[in-house]
Protein backbone atom coordinates (compact mmCIF):
# COMPACT_ATOMS: atom_id res chain seq x y z
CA UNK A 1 3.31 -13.64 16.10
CA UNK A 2 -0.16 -14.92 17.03
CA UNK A 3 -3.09 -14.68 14.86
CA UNK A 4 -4.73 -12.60 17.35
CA UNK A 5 -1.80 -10.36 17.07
CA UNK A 6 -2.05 -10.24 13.75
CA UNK A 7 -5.37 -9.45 13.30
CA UNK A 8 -5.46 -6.93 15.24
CA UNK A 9 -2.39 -5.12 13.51
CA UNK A 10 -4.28 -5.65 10.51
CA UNK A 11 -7.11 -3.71 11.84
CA UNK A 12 -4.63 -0.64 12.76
CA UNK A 13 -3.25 -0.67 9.66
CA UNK A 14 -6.61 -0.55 7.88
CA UNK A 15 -7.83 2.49 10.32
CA UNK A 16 -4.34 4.46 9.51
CA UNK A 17 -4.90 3.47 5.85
CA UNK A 18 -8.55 5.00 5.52
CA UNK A 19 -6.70 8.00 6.98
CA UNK A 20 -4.91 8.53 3.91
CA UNK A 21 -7.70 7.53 1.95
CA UNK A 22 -10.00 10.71 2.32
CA UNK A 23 -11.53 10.16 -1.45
CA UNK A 24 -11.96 6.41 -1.03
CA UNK A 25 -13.93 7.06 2.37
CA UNK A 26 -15.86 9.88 0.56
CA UNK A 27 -16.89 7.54 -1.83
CA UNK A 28 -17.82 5.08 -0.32
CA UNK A 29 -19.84 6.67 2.26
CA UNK A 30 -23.07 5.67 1.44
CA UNK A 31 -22.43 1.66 1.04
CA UNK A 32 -23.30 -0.70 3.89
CA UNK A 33 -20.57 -1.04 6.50
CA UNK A 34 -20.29 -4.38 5.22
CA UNK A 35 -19.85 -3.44 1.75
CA UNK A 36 -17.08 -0.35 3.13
CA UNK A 37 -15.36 -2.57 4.99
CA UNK A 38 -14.88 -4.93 1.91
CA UNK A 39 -13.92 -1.78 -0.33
CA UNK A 40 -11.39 -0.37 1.89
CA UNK A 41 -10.09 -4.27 2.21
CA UNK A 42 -9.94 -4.81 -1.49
CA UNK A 43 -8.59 -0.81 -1.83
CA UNK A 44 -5.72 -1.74 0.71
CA UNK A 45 -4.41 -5.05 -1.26
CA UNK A 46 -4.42 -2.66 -4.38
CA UNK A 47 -1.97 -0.44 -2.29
CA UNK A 48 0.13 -3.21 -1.52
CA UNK A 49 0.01 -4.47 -5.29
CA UNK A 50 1.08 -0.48 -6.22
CA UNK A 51 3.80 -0.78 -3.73
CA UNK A 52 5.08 -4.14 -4.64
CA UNK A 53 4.28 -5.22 -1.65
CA UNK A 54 2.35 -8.28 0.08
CA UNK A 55 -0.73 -6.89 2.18
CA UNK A 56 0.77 -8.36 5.02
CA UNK A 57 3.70 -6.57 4.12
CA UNK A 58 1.53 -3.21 3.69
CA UNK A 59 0.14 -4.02 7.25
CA UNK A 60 3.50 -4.17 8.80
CA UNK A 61 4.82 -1.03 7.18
CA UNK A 62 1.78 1.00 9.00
CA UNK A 63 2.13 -0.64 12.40
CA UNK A 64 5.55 -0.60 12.61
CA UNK A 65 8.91 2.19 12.28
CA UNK A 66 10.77 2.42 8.87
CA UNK A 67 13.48 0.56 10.73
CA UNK A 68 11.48 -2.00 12.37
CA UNK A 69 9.81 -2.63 9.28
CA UNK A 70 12.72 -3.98 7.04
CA UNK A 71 13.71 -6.00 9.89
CA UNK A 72 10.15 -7.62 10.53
CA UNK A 73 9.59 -7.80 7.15
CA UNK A 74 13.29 -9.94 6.46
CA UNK A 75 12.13 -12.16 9.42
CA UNK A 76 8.31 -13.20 7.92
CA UNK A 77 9.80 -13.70 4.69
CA UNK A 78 12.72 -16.18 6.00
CA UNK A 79 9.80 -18.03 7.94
CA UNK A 80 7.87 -18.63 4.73
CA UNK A 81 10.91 -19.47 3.54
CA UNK A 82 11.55 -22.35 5.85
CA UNK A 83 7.81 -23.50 5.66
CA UNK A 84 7.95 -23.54 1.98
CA UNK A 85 11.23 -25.59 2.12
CA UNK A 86 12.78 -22.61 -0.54
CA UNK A 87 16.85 -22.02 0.23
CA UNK A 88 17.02 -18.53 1.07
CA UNK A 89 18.44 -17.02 -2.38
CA UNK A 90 15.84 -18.79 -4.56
CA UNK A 91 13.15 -17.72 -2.01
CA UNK A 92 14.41 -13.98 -2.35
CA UNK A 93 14.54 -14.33 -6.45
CA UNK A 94 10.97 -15.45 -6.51
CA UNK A 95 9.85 -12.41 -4.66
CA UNK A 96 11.79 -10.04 -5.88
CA UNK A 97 13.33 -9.21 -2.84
CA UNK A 98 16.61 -7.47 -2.22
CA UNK A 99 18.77 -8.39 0.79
């Protein structure tokens, strides 16, 4: 996935997130857009953090099917895996994620 790409499914993800954000957007109505778009950034890792989730993680669960998701998801984490030189299993303990 290219940064570009990435980016930009960040960006979708933020614009269906504010969606289901009515009260955050209410209150935050009369900032800068500067200081909204920082809010809603900072309010979106929160949601991630609730869900147990990475942000990135958050991102790809709005821009993607239920399905497609897990699958994405399994992938992104076995690449960090390999970068990080973690074996699978230990990798999966530290981030308490189920396989």
């Amino acid at each position: 996935m290219t940064e570009s790409t990435q980016e930009q499914r960040h960006k979708q993800a933020l614009e269906k997130y504010k969606l289901d954000a009515p009260q955050l957007m209410d209150e935050i109505k009369d900032l800068s857009a500067d200081d909204q778009k920082d809010q809603i950034q900072w309010a979106f890792e929160d949601e991630a953090e609730a869900q147990g989730l990475q942000p990135w993680e958050l991102t790809l669960k709005y821009t993607s099917t239920p399905e497609e998701f897990e699958a994405q998801r399994l992938v992104l984490h076995k690449e960090a895996a390999d970068v990080l030189g973690v074996e699978w299993e230990e990798y999966c303990e530290m981030n308490n994620l189920v396989v």
